[in-house]
Protein backbone atom coordinates (compact mmCIF):
# COMPACT_ATOMS: atom_id res chain seq x y z
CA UNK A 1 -2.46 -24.51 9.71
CA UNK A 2 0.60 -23.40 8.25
CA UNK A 3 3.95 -24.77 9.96
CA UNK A 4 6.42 -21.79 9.99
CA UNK A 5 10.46 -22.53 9.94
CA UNK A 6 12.84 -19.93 10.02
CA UNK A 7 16.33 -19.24 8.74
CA UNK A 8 18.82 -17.04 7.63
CA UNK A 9 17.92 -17.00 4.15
CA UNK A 10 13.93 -17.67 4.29
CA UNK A 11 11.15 -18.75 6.32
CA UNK A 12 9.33 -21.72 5.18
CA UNK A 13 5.63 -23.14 5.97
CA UNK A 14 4.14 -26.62 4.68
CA UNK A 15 0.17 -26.47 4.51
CA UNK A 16 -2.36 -29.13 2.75
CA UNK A 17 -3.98 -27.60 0.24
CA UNK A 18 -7.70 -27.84 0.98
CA UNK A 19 -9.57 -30.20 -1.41
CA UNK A 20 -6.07 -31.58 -2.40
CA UNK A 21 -3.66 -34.16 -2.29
CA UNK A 22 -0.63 -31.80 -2.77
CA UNK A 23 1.26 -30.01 -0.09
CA UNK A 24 2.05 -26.06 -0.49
CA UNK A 25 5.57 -24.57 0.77
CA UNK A 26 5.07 -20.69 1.62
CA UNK A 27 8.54 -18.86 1.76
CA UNK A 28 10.35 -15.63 0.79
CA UNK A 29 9.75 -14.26 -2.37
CA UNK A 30 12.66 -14.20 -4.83
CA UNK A 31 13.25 -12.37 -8.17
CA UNK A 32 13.63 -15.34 -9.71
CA UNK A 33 9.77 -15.78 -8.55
CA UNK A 34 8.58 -13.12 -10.75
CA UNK A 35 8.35 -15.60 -13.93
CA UNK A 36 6.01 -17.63 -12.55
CA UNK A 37 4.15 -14.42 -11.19
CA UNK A 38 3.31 -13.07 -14.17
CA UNK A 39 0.66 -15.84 -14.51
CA UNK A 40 -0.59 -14.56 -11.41
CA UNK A 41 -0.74 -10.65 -12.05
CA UNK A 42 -2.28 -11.06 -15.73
CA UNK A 43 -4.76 -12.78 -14.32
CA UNK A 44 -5.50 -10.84 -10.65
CA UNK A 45 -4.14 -7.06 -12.17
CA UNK A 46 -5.06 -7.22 -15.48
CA UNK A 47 -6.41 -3.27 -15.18
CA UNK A 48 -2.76 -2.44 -14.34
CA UNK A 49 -1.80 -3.73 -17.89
CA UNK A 50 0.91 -6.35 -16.41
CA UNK A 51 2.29 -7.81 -19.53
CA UNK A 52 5.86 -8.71 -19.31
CA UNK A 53 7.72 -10.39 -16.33
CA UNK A 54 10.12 -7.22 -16.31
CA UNK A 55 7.00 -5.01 -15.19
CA UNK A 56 6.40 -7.56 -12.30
CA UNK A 57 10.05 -7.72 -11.25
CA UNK A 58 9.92 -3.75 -10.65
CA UNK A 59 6.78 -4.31 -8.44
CA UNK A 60 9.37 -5.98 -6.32
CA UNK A 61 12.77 -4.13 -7.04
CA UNK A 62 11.25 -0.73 -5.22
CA UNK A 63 13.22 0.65 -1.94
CA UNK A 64 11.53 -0.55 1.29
CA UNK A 65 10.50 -4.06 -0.24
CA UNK A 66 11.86 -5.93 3.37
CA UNK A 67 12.57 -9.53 2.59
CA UNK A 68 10.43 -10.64 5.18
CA UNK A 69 7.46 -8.49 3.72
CA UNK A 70 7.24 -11.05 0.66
CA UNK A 71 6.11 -14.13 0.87
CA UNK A 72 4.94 -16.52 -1.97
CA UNK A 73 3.21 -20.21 -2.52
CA UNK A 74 4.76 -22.83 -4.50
CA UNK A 75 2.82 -26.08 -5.82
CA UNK A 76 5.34 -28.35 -7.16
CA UNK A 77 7.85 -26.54 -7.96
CA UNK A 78 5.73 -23.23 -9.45
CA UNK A 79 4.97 -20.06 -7.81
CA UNK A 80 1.18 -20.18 -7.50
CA UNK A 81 0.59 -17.19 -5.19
CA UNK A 82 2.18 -13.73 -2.93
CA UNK A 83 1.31 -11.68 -0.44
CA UNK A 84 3.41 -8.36 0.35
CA UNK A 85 3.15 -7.10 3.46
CA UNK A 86 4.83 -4.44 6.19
CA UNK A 87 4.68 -2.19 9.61
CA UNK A 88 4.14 1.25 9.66
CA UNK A 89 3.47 3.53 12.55
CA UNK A 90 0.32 5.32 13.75
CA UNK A 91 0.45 8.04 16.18
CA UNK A 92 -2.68 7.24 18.18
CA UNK A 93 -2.84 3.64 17.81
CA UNK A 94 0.76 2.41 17.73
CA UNK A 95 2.00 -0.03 15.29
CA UNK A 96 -0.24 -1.91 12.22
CA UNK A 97 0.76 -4.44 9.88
CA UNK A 98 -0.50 -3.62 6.89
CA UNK A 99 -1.29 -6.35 4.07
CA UNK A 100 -0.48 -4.62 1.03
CA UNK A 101 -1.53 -7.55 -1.83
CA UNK A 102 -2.52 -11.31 -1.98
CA UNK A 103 -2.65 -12.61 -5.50
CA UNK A 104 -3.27 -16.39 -6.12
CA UNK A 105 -3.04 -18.07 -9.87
CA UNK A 106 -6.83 -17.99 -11.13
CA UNK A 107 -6.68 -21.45 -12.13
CA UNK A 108 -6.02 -22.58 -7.63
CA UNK A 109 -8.65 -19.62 -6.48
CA UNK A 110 -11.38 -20.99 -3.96
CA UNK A 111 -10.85 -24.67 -4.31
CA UNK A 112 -7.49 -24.70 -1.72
CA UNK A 113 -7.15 -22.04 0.70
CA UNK A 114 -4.16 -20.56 -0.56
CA UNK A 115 -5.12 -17.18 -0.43
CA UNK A 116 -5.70 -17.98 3.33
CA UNK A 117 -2.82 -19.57 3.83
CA UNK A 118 -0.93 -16.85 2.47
CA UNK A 119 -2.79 -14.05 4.68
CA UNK A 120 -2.08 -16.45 8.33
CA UNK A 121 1.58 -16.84 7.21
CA UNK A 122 1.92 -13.06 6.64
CA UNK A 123 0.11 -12.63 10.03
CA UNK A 124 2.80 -15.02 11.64
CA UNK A 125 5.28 -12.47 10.26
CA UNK A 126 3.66 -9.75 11.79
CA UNK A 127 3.31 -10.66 14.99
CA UNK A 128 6.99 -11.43 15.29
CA UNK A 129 7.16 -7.81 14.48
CA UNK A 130 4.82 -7.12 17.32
CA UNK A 131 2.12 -5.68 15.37
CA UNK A 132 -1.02 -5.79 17.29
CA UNK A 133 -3.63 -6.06 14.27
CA UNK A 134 -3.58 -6.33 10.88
CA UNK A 135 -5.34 -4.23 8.17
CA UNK A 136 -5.97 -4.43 4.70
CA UNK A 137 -7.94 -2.40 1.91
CA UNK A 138 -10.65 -4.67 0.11
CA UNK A 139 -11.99 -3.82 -3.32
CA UNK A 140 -15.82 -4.32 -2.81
CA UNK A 141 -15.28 -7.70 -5.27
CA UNK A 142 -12.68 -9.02 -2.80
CA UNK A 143 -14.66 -8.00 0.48
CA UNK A 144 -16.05 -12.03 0.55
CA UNK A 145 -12.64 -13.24 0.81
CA UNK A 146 -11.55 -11.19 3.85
CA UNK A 147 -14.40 -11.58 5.89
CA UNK A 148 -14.03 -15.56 4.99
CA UNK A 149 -10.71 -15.47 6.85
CA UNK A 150 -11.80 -12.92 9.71
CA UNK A 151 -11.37 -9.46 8.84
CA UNK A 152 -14.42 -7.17 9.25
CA UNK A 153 -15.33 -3.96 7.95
CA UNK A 154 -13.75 -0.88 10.07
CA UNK A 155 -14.38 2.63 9.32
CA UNK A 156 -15.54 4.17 5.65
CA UNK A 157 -13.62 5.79 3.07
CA UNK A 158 -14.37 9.01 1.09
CA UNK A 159 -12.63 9.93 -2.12
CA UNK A 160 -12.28 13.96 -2.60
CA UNK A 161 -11.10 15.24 -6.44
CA UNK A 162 -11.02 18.50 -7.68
CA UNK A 163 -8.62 20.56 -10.76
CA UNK A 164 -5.22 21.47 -9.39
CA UNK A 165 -5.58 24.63 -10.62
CA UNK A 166 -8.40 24.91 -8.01
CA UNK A 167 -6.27 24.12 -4.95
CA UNK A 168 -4.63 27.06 -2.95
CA UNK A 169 -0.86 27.82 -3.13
CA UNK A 170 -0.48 28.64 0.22
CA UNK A 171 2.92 30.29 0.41
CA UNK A 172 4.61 30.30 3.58
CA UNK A 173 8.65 30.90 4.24
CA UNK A 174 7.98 28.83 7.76
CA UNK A 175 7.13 25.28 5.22
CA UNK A 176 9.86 23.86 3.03
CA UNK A 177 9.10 21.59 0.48
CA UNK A 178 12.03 18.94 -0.62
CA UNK A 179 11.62 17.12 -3.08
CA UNK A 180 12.51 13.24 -2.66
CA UNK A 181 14.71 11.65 -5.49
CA UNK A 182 16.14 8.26 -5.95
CA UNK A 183 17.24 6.44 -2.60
CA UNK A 184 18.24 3.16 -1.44
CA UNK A 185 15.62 2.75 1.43
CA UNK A 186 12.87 4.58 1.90
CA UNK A 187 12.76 7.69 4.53
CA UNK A 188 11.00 6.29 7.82
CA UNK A 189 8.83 9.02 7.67
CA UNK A 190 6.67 7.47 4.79
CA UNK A 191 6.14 4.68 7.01
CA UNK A 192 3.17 5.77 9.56
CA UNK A 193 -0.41 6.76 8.99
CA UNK A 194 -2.16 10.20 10.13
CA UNK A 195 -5.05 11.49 7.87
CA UNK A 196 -4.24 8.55 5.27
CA UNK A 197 -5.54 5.02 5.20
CA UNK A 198 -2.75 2.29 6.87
CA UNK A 199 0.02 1.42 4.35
CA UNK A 200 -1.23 4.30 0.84
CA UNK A 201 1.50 6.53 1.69
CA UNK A 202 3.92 3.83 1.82
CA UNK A 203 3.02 1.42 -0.88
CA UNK A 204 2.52 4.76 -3.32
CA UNK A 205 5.91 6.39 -1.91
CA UNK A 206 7.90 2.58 -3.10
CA UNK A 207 6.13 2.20 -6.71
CA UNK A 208 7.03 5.75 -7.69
CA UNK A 209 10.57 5.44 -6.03
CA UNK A 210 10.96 2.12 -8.04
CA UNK A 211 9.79 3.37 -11.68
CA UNK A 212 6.44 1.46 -11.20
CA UNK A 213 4.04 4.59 -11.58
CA UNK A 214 5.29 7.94 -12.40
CA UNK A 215 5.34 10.43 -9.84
CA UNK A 216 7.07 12.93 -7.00
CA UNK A 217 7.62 12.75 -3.30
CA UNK A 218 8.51 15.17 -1.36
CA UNK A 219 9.05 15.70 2.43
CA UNK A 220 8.23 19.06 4.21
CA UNK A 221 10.12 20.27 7.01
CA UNK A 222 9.62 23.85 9.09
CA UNK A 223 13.37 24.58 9.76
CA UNK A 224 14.63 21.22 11.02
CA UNK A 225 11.24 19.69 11.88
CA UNK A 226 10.07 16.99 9.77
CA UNK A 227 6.26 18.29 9.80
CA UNK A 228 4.87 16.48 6.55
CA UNK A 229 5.14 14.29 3.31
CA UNK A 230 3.43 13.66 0.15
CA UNK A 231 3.46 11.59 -3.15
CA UNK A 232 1.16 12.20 -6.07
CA UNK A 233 1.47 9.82 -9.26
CA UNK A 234 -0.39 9.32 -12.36
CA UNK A 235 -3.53 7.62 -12.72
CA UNK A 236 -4.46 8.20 -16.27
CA UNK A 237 -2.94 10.77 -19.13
CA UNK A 238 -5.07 13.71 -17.20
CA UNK A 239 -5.61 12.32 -13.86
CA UNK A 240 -3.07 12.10 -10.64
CA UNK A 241 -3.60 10.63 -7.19
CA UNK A 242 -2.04 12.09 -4.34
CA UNK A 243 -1.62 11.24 -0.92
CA UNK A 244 -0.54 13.60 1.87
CA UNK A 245 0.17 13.45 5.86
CA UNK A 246 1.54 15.20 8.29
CA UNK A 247 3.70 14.19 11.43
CA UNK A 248 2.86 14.85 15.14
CA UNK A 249 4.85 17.64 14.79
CA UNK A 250 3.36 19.16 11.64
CA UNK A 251 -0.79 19.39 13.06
CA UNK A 252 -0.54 23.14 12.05
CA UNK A 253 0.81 23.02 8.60
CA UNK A 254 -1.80 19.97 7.53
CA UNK A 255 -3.28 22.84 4.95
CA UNK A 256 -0.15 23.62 3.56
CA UNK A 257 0.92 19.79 3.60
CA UNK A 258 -2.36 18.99 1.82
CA UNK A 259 -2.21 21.56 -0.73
CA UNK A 260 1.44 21.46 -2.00
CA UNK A 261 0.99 17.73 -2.73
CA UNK A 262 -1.86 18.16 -4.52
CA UNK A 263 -0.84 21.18 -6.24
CA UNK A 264 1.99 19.28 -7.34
CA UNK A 265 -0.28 17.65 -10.07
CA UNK A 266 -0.42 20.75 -12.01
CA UNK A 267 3.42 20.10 -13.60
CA UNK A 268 2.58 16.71 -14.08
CA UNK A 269 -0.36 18.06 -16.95
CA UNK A 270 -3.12 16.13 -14.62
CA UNK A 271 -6.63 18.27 -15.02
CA UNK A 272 -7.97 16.07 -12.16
CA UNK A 273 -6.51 15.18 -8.84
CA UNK A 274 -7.76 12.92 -6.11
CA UNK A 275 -7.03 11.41 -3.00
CA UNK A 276 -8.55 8.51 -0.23
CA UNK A 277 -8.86 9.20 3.31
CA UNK A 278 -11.02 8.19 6.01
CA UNK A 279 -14.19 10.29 6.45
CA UNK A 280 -13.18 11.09 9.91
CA UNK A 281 -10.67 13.01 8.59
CA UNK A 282 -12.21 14.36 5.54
CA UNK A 283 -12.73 18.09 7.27
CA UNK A 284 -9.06 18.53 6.69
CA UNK A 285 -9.47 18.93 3.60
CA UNK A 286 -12.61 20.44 2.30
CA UNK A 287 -11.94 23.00 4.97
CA UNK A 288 -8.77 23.72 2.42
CA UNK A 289 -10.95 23.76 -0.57
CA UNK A 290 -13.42 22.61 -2.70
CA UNK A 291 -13.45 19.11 -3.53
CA UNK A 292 -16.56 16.65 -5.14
CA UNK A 293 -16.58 14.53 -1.85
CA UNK A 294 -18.09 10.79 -2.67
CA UNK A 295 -18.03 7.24 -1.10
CA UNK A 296 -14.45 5.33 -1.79
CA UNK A 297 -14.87 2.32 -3.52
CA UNK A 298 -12.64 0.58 -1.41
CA UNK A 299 -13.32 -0.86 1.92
CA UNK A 300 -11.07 -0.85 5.09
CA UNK A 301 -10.79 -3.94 7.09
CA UNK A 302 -8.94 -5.31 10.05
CA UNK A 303 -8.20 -8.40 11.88
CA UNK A 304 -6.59 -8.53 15.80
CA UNK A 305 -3.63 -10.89 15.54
């Protein structure tokens, strides 16, 4: 159980690490945290190639960051653990809170509970922001973990690639594309979840705002109707992920929506593009064109808080 105390500059918990005479204190994250968090991304994203403690800092330097969305576990004075977390809007379903990462020191994994104790405090968080439920995206090696602390399977994932130069233009004076450059907070409008999974659009939308990954955003309006937005970033030298929805308003323009974002890989030199999105919504987009359709490796799970 973690005891939660909040102030002005933090909120606090005190929890008894499992298997362990030592108490943990989870509060808000810091800058001054990213140090000790190196130790913790080379050894949770090593594929990312996390090698300096400037690289981690940006991770948490991006627009949208909200204090309250960062949380971190200290054993004796270190920084042993994070979890980054936020709200975004659905249009059916209301608000989610959306668990974006939980990284824990190798050398304290599954001995003392802290990635659990990191997930409940985030949860604590998010119900003071009146999310209902909570949802995360498991790689298949991390799948254990979240149904250890009561999050279950919901829904599959497809992934859909194809060559830019295969994806339609579609022109059309009634969609304008902007393009997004650098801001201070990040447009509302990247914050809710239509054809993508709960929290991509945002998460992908802060790291290429912040320098992280490089990429584009862009919103798409038909005169002053906010219908749509994308972002599409790098994966690899010839490969780019995009991810595109539209708003409430926008149902009609989805193709055009779709297709500009992932058009959009063609200037950055990608020869492959790809995207994630649930397979109920998966028609939107090989009606567009054609994509190699295949399972996602990643796995969607949710927990009612």
């Amino acid at each position: 159980m973690v005891r939660m105390e909040a102030s002005d500059e933090r909120v606090q918990g005190v929890v008894q690490m499992a298997g362990s005479d030592s108490a943990l204190v989870i509060r808000r994250g810091q800058m001054r945290d990213c140090k000790d968090l190196l130790t913790v991304y080379l050894g949770t994203h090593w594929q990312d190639g996390f090698t300096t403690v400037e690289q981690v800092r940006a991770v948490h330097r991006v627009p949208g960051l909200p204090r309250w969305g960062w949380l971190v576990a200290e054993h004796e004075g270190t920084v042993i653990g994070e979890v980054l977390f936020h709200v975004e809007q659905n249009p059916v379903s209301g608000k989610t809170g959306v668990i974006d990462d939980v990284g824990v020191d190798v050398r304290y994994q599954k001995r003392y509970g802290i990635g659990t104790a990191l997930v409940r405090a985030a949860e604590g968080a998010l119900r003071q922001r009146r999310a209902p439920r909570a949802f995360a995206l498991s790689p298949p090696e991390a799948y254990n973990f979240w149904m250890k602390v009561k999050y279950f399977a919901r829904g599959s994932l497809v992934r859909l690639g194809a060559a830019p130069k295969d994806v339609p233009r579609k022109r059309t004076k009634r969609v304008e594309t902007r393009e997004v450059g650098e801001v201070r907070t990040l447009p509302r409008a990247f914050q809710f979840n239509h054809l993508s999974p709960p929290g991509v659009l945002m998460t992908t939308a802060r790291s290429v705002l912040g320098n992280v990954i490089p990429g584009r955003l862009f919103e798409f309006y038909s005169g002053d109707r906010l219908i749509g937005v994308g972002a599409v970033c790098l994966e690899g030298p010839e490969t780019a992920r995009f991810v595109a929805d539209v708003t409430p308003a926008g149902e009609e323009f989805v193709d055009v929506v779709i297709a500009r974002t992932a058009k959009a890989a063609s200037a950055m030199r990608a020869r492959h593009v790809f995207t994630v999105v649930p397979k109920a919504v998966q028609d939107f987009f090989v009606n567009l064109s054609s994509w190699k359709v295949e399972p996602a490796v990643e796995i969607p799970v949710t927990r009612l808080l």
